[in-house]
N, C-alpha and C. Protein backbone atom coordinates (compact mmCIF):
# COMPACT_ATOMS: atom_id res chain seq x y z
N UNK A 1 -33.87 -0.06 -5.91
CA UNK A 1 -32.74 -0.98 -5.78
C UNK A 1 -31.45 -0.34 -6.32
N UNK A 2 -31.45 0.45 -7.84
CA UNK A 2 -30.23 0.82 -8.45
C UNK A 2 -30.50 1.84 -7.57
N UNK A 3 -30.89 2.99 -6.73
CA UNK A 3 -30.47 3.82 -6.33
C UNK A 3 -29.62 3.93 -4.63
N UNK A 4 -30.55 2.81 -4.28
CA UNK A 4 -29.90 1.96 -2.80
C UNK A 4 -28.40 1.79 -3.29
N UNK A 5 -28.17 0.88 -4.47
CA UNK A 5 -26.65 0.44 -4.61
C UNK A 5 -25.97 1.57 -4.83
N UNK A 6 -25.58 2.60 -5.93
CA UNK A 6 -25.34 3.57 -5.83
C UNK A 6 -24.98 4.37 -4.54
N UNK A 7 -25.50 4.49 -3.83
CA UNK A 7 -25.55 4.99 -2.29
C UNK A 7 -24.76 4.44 -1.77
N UNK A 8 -24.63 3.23 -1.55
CA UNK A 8 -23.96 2.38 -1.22
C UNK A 8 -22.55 2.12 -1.54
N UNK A 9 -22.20 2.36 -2.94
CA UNK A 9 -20.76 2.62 -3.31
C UNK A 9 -19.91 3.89 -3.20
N UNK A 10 -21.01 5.47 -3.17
CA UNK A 10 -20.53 6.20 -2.81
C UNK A 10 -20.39 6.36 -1.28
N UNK A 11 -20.83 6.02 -0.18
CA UNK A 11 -20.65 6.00 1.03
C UNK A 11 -19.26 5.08 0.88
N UNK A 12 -19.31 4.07 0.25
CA UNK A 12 -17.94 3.64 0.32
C UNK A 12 -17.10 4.05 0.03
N UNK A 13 -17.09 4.76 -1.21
CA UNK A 13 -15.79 5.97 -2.08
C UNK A 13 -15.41 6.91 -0.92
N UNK A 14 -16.32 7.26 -0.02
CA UNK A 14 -16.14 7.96 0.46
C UNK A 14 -15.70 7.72 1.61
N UNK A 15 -15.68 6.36 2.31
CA UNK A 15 -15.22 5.49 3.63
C UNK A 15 -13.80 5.46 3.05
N UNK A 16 -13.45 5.04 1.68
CA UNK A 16 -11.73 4.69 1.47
C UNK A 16 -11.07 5.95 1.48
N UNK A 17 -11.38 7.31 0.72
CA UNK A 17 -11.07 8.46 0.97
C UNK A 17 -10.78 8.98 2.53
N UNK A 18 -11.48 8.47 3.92
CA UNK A 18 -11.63 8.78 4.30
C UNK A 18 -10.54 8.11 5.48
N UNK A 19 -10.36 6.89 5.27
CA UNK A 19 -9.20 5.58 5.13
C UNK A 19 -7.83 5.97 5.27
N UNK A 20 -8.08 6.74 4.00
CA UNK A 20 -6.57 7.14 3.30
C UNK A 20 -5.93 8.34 3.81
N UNK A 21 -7.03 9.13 3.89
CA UNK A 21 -6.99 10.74 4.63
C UNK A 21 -6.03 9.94 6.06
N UNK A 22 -6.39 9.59 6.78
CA UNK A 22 -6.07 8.60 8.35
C UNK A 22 -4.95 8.01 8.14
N UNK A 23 -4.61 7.22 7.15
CA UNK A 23 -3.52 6.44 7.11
C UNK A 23 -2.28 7.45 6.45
N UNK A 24 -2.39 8.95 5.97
CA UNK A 24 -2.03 9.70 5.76
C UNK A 24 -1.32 10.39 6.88
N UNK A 25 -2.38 10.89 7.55
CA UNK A 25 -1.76 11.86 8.99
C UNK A 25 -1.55 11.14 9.67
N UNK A 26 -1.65 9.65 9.86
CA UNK A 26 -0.79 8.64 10.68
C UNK A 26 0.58 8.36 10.67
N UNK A 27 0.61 8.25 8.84
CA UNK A 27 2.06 7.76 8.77
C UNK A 27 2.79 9.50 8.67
N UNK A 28 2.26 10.68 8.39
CA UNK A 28 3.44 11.57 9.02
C UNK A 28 3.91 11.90 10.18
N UNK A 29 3.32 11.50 11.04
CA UNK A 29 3.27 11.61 12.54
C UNK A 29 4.47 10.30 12.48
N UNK A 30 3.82 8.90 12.58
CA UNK A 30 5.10 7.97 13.26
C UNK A 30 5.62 7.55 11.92
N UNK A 31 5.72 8.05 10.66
CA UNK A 31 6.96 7.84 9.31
C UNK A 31 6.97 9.04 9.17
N UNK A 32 7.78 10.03 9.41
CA UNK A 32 7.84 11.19 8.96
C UNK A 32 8.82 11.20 7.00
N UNK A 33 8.42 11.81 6.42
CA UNK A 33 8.71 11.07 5.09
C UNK A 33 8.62 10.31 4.53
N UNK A 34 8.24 9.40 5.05
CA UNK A 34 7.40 8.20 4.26
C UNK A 34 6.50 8.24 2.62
N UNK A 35 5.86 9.06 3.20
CA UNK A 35 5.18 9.73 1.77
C UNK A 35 5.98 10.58 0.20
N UNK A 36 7.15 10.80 0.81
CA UNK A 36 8.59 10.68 -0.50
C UNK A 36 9.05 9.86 -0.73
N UNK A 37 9.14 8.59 -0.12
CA UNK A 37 9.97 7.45 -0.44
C UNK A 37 8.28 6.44 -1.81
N UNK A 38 7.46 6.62 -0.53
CA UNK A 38 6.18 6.15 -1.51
C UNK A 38 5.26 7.21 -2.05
N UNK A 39 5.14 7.42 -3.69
CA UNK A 39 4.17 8.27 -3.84
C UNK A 39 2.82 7.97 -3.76
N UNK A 40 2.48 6.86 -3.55
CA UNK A 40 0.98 6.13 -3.43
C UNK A 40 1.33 5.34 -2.17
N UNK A 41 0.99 5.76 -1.09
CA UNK A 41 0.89 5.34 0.50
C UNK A 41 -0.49 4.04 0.72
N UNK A 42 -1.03 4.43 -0.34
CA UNK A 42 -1.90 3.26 -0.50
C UNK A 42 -1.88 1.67 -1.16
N UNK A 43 -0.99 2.42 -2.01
CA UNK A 43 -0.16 1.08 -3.21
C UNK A 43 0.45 -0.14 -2.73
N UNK A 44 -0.12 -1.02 -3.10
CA UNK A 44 0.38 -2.36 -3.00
C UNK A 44 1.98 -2.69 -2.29
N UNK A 45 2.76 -1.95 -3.10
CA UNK A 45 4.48 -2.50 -2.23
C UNK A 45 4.43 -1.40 -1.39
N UNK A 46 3.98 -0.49 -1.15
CA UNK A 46 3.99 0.59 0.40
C UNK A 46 3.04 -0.35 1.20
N UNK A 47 2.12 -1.07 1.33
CA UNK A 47 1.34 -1.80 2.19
C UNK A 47 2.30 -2.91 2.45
N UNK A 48 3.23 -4.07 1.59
CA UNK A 48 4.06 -4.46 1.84
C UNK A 48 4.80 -4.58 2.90
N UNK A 49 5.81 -2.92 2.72
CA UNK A 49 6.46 -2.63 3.55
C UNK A 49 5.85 -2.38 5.24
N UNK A 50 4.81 -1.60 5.03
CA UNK A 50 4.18 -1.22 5.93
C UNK A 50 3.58 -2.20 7.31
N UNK A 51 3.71 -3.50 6.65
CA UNK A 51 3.47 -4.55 7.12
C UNK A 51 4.39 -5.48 8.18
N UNK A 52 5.39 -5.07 7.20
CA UNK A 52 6.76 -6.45 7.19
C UNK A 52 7.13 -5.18 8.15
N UNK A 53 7.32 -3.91 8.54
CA UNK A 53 8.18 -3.63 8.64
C UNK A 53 7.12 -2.09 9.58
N UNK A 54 7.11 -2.30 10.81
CA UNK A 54 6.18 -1.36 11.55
C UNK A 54 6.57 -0.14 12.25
N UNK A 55 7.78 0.10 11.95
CA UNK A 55 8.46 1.49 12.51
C UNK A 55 9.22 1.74 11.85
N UNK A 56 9.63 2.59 11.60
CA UNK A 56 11.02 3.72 11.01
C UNK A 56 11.82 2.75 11.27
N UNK A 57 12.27 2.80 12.59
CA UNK A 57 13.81 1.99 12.92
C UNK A 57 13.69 0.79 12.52
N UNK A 58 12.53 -0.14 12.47
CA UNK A 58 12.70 -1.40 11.82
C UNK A 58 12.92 -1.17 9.96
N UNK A 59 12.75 -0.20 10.04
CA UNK A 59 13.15 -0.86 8.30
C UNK A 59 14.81 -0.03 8.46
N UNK A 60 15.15 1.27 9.09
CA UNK A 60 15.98 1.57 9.02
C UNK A 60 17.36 0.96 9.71
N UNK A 61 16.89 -0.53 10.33
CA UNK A 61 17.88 -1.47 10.96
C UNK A 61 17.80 -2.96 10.13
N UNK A 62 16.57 -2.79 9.22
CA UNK A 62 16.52 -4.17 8.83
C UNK A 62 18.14 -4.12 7.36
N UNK A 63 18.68 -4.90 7.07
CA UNK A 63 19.36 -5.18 5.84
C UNK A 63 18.67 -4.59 4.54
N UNK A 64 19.65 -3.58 4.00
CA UNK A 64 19.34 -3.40 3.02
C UNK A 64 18.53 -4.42 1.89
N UNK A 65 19.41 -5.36 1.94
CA UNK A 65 18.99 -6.69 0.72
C UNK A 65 17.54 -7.12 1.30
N UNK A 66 16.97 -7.33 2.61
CA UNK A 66 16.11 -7.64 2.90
C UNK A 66 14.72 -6.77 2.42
N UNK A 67 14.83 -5.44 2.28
CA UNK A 67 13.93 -5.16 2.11
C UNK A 67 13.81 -4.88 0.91
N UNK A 68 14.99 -4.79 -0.06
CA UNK A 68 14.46 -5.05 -1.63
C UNK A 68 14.12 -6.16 -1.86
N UNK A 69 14.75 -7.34 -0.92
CA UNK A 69 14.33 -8.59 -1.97
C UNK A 69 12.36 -8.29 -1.41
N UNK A 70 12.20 -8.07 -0.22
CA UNK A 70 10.77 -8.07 -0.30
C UNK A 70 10.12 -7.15 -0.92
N UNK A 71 10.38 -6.00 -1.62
CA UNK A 71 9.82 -5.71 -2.62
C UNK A 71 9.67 -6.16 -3.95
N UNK A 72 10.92 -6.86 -4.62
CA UNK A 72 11.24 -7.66 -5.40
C UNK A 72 10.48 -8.82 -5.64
N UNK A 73 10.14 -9.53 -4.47
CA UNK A 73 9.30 -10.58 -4.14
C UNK A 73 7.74 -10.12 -4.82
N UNK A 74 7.60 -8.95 -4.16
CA UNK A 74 6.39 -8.59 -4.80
C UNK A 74 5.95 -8.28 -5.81
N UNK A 75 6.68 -7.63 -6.19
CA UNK A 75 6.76 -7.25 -7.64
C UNK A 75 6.90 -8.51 -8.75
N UNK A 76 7.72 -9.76 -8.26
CA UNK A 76 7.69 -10.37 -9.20
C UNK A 76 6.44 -11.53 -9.18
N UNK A 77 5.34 -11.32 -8.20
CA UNK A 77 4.65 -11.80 -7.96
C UNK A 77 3.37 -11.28 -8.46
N UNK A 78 3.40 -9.79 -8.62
CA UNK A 78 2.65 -8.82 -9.50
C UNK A 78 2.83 -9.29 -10.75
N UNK A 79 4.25 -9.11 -11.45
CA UNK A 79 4.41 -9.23 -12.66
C UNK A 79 4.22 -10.90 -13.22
N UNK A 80 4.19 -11.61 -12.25
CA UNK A 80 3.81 -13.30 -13.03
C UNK A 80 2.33 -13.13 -13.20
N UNK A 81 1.75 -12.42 -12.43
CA UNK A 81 0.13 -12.79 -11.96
C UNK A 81 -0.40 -12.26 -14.07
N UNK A 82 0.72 -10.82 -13.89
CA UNK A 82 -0.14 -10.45 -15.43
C UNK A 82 0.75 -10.71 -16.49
N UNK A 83 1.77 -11.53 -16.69
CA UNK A 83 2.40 -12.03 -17.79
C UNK A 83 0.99 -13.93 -17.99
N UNK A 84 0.96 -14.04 -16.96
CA UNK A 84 -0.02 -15.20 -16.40
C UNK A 84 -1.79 -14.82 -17.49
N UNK A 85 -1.95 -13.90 -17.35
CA UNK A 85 -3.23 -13.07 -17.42
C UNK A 85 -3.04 -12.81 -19.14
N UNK A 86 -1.99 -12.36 -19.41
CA UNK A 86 -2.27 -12.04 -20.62
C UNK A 86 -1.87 -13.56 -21.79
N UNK A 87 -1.04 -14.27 -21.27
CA UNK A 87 -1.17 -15.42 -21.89
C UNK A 87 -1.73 -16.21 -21.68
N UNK A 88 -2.79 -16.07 -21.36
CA UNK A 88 -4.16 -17.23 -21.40
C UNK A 88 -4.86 -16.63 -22.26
């Protein structure tokens, strides 16, 4: 059983690695630089963006203010969750 599970999490370590590798040579191909603006392409406010915002030219036409406040948004939604967390 513990050796089944084991197996099982490394096939997965190795499915997200493998994830990331993809979502890597994806976004240099259609974000070229992308990966300087975010140093973790995986990270929470790069998925954000990545979301809200599906091409180069859409973020590079959207309003400045728009896309900080949606990072902002997030972030302050991060930061309640563990100001939340540690005062309980």
């Amino acid at each position: 059983m513990l050796r089944n599970l084991c197996r099982e999490y490394y096939d997965l370590v190795d499915d997200r690695a493998n994830i990331k590798k993809k979502l890597s040579n994806d976004l240099r191909v259609a974000f070229p630089g992308y990966e300087k603006v975010f140093s973790d392409i995986t990270g929470n406010t790069s998925l954000v963006i990545l979301k809200s915002y599906s091409t180069p030219e859409a973020i590079i036409n959207a309003p400045k203010e728009d896309v900080l406040n949606l990072i902002l948004l997030f972030l302050k939604r991060v930061f309640y969750g563990l100001e939340k967390l540690i005062t309980s």
